[in-house]
Protein backbone atom coordinates (compact mmCIF):
# COMPACT_ATOMS: atom_id res chain seq x y z
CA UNK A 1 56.03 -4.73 -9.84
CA UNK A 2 55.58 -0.98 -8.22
CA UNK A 3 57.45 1.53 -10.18
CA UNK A 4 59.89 4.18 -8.65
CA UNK A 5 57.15 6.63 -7.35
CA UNK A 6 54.56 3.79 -6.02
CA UNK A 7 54.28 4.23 -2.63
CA UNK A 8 54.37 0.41 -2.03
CA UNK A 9 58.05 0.38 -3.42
CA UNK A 10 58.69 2.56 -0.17
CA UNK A 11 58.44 1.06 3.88
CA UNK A 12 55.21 2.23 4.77
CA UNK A 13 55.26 5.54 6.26
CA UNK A 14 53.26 6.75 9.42
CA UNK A 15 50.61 9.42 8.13
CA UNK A 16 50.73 12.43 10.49
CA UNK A 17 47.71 12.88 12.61
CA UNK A 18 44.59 14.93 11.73
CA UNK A 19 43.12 16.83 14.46
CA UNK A 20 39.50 16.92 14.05
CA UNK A 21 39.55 14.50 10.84
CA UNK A 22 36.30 12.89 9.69
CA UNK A 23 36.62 9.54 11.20
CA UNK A 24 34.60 6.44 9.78
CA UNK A 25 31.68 5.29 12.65
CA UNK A 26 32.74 1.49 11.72
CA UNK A 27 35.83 0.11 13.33
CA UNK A 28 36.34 -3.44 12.12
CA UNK A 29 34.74 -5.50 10.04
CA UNK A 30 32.54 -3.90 6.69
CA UNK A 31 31.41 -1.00 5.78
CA UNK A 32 27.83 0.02 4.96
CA UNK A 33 24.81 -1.13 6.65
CA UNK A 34 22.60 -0.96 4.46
CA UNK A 35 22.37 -2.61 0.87
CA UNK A 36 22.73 0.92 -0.98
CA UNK A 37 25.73 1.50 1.25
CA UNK A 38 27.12 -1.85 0.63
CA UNK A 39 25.90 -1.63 -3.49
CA UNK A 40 28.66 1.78 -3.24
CA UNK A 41 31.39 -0.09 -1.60
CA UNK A 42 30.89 -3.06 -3.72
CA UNK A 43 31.76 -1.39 -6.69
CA UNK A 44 34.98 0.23 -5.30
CA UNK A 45 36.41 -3.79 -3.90
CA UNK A 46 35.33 -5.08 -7.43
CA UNK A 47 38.34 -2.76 -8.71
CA UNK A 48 41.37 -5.03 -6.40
CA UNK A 49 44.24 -3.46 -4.91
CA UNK A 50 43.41 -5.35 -1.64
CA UNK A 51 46.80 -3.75 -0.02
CA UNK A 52 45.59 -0.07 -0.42
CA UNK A 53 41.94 -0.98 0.53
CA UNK A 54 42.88 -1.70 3.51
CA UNK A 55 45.28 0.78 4.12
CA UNK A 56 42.24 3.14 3.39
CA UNK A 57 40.05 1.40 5.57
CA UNK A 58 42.85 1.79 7.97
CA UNK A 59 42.60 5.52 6.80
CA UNK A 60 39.20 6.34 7.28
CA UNK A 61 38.58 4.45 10.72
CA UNK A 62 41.65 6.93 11.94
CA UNK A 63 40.22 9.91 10.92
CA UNK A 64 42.60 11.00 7.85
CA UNK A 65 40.12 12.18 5.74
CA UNK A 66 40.12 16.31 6.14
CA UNK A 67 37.11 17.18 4.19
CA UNK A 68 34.47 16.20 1.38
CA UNK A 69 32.55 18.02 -0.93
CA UNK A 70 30.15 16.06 -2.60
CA UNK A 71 28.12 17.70 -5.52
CA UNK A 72 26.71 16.58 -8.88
CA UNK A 73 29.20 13.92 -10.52
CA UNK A 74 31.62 14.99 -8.49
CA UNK A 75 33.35 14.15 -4.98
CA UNK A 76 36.41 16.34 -3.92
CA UNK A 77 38.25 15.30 -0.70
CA UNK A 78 41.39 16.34 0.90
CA UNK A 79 43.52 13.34 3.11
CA UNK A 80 46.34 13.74 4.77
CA UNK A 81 49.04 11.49 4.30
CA UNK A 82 52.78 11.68 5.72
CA UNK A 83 53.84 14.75 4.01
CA UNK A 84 52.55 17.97 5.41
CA UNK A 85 49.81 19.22 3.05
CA UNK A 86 47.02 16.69 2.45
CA UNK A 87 46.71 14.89 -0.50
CA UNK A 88 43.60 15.99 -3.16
CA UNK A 89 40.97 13.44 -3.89
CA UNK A 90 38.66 13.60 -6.69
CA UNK A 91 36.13 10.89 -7.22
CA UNK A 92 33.78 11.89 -10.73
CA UNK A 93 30.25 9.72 -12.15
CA UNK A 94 28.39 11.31 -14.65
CA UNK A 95 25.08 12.67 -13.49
CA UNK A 96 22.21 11.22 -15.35
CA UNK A 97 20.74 13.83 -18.21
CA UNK A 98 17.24 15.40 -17.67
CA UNK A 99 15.92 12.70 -19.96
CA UNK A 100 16.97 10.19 -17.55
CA UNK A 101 15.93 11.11 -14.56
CA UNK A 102 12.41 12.23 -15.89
CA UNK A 103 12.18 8.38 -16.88
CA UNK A 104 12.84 7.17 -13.75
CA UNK A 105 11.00 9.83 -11.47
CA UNK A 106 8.02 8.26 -13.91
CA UNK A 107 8.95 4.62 -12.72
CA UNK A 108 9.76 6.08 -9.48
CA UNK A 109 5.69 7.67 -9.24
CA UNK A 110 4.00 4.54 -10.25
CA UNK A 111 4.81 3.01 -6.53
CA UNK A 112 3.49 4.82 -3.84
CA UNK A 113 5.97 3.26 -1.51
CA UNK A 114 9.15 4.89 -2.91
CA UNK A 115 7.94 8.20 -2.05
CA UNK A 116 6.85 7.14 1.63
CA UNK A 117 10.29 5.20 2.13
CA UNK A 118 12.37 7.54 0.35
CA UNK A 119 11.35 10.45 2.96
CA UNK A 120 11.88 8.07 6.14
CA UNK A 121 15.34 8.01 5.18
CA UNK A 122 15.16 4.39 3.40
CA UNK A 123 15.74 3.56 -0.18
CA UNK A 124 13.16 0.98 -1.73
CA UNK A 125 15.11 -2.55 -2.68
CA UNK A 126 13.28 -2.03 -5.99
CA UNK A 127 14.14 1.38 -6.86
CA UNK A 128 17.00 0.44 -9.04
CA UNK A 129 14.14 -0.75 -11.22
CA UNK A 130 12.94 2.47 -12.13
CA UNK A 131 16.81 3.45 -13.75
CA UNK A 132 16.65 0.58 -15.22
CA UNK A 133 13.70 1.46 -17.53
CA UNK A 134 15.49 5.05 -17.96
CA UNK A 135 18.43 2.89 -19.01
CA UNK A 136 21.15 3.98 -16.56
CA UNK A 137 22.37 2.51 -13.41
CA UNK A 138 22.15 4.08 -10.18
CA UNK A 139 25.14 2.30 -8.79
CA UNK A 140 28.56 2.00 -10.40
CA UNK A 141 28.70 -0.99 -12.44
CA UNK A 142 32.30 -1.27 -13.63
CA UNK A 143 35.62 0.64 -13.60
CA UNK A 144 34.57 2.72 -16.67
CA UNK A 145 31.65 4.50 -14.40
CA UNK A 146 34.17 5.87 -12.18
CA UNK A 147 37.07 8.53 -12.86
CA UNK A 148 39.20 8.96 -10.12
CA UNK A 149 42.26 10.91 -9.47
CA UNK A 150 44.69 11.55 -6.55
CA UNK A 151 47.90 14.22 -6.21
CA UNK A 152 49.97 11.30 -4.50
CA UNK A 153 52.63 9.95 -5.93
CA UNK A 154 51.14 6.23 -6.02
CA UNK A 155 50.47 5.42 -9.35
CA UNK A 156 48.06 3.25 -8.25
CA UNK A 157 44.47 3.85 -8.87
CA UNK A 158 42.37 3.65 -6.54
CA UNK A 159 45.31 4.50 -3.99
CA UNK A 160 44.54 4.21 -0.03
CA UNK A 161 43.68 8.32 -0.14
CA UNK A 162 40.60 7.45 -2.73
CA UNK A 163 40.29 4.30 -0.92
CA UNK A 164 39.22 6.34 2.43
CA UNK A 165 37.32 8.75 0.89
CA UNK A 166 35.13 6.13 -0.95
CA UNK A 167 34.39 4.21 2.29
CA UNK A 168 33.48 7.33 4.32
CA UNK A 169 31.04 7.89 1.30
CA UNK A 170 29.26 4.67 2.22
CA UNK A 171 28.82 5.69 5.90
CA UNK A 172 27.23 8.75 4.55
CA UNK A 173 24.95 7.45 2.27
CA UNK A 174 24.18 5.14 4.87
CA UNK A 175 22.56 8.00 7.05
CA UNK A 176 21.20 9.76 4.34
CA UNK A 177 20.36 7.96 1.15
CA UNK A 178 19.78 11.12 -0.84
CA UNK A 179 23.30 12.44 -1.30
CA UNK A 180 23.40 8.92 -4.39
CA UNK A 181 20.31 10.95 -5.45
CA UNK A 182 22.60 14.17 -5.40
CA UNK A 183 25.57 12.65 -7.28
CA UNK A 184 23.93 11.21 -10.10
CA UNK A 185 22.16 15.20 -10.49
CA UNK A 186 19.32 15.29 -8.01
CA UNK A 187 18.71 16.85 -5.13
CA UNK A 188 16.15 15.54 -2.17
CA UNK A 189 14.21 18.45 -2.72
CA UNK A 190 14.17 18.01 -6.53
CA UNK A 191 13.45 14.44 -6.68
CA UNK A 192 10.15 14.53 -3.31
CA UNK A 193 8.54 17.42 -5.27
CA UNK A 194 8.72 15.71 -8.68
CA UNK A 195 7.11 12.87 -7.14
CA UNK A 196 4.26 14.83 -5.46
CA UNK A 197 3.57 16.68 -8.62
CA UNK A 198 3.45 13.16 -10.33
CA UNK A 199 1.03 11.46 -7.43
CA UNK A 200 -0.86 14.22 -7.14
CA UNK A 201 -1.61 14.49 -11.10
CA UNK A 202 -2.33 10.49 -11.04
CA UNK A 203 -4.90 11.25 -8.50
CA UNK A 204 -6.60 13.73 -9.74
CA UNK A 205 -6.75 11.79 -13.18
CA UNK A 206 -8.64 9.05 -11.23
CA UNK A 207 -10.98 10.72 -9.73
CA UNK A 208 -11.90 12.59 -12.81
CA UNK A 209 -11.71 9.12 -14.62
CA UNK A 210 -14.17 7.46 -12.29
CA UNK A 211 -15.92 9.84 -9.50
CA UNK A 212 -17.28 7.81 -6.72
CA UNK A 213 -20.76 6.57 -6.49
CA UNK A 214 -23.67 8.76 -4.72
CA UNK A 215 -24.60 7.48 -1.18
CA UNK A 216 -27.68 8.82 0.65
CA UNK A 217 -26.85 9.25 3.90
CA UNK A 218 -29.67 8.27 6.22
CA UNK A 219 -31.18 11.11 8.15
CA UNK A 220 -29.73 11.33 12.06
CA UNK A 221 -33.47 11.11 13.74
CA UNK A 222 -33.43 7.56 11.72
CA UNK A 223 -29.77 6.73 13.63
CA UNK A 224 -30.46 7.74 17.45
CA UNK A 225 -31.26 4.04 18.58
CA UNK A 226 -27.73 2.86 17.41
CA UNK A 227 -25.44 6.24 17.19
CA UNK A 228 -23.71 4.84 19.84
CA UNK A 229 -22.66 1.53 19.02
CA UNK A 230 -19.82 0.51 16.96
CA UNK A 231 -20.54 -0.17 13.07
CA UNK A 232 -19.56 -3.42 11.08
CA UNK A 233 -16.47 -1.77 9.87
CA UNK A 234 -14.81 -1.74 12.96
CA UNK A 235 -14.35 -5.32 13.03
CA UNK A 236 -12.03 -4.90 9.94
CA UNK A 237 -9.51 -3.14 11.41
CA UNK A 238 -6.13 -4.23 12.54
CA UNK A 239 -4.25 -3.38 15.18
CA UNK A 240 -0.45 -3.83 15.46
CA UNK A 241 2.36 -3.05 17.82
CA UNK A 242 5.71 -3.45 16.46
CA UNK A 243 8.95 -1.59 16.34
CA UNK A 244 9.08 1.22 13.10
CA UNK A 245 11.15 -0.64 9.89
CA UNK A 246 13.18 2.14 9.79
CA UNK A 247 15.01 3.10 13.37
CA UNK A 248 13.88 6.55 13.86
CA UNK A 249 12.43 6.87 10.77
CA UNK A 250 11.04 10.98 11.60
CA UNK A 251 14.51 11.73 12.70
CA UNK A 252 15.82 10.85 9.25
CA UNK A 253 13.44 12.64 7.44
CA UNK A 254 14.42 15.63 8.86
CA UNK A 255 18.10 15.76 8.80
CA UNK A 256 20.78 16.49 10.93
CA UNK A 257 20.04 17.69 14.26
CA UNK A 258 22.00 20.94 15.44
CA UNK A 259 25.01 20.72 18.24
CA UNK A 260 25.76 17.12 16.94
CA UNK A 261 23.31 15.18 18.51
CA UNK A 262 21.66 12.82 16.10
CA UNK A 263 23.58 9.71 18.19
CA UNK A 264 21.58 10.96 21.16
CA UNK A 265 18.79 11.38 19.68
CA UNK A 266 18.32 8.11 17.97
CA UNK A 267 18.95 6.61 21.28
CA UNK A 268 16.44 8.34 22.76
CA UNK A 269 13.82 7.20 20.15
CA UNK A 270 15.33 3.89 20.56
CA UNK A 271 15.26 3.56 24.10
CA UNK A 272 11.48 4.86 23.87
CA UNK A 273 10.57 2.00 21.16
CA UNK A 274 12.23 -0.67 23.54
CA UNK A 275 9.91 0.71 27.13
CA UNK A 276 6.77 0.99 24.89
CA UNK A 277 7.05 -2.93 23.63
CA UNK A 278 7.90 -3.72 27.17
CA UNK A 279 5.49 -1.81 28.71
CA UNK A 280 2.50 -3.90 26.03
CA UNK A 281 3.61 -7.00 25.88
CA UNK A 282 4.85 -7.60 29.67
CA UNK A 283 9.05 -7.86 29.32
CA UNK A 284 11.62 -6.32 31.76
């Protein structure tokens, strides 16, 4: 039964309006796109209070949410609600410890693909792997891994304020997959450079570990009657046209466009991909 300072004890009050508010890009259905997105959001729905969750989806799509402030472990928001200062949100994980994260930026190294993913703006299904091994999650798995707080008086937790502010999160680490990086400790910069440092090392190991065999390379005069025709290794190579995996995958890798126009521009790139495949294979 809500106690005397719950806000569900009270007739729902209209939230006064938020001029510029940060206003969630989904407006019905799910949030989160993509499975680290939805991994985020999962953990938040696993906690109940179906009422207030979607009172904060209700939130977020509307554009309540003032501000957020992510940084490590941490996530401070302000929403406004029906009285006239906003509400404080604060949303705390614990960052993983340097231990940790050297552990998995070793698990992380071993696949080549993480690194080339990771900058297009994609996270590797597998990736979750590597903490694994470090023994941490990258993901919230329970209540426990999540400390959150709000100044209304709901006593409710999560309320609808932390409610919106968690969804919004998902939209963001939709775009940029980096910023779960960033709360658990690590920045993008951090974590790319660690692996480079890592492949690079692995590299040079090999080739000091086994150098590559002498060729002798025939002398040109002994080439003239076929320098122009094509060699057998041409016939091994494969040709195909196909839209990019990741949508845009450049524009992702180098952030956020200035004046606001990543929308445009991913249309643009999108609209390109479309006349290209048209243009090859024959459509309209």
């Amino acid at each position: 039964m809500p106690g005397w300072y719950d806000d569900e004890w009270f007739p729902h009050s209209q939230p006064r309006s938020v001029k510029n508010g940060l206003k969630a890009k989904n407006v019905r259905g799910t949030f989160g796109s993509s499975w680290w997105a939805k991994r985020w959001i999962d953990a938040l729905e696993r906690l109940g209070m179906g009422s207030r969750l979607q009172r904060g989806r209700s939130y977020a799509r509307d554009g309540q949410v003032v501000s957020i402030d992510l940084t490590a472990g941490r996530v401070k928001a302000k929403v406004q609600g029906s009285q006239r200062t906003p509400y404080k949100v604060n949303i705390a994980i614990a960052p993983l410890d340097d231990r940790q994260w050297e552990l998995a930026i070793d698990r992380m190294a071993e696949q080549a693909i993480f690194a080339a993913k990771l900058l297009a703006g994609e996270m590797p299904q597998a990736i979750e792997e590597a903490f694994t091994a470090a023994g941490v999650a990258l993901f919230p798995q329970n209540a426990a891994d999540l400390v959150t707080d709000c100044s209304c008086p709901d006593f409710a937790n999560p309320c609808k304020h932390i409610a919106a502010v968690y969804y919004l999160l998902g939209e963001r680490f939709d775009e940029d997959p980096f910023l779960i990086f960033q709360l658990r400790g690590r920045t993008r910069d951090q974590i790319i450079e660690a692996l480079r440092v890592r492949r690079a090392s692995a590299s040079e190991q090999t080739i000091m570990e086994a150098p590559a065999p002498y060729e002798a390379v025939p002398a040109l005069a002994d080439l003239l009657s076929t320098f122009y025709q094509a060699g057998s290794g041409l016939e091994m190579l494969s040709i195909q046209i196909a839209a990019p995996e990741v949508e845009a995958g450049i524009l992702r890798r180098l952030g956020s466009a200035p004046g606001g126009v990543d929308a445009d521009m991913q249309a643009v790139y999108r609209a390109m991909t479309e006349h290209v495949l048209n243009k090859v294979f024959g459509g309209e």
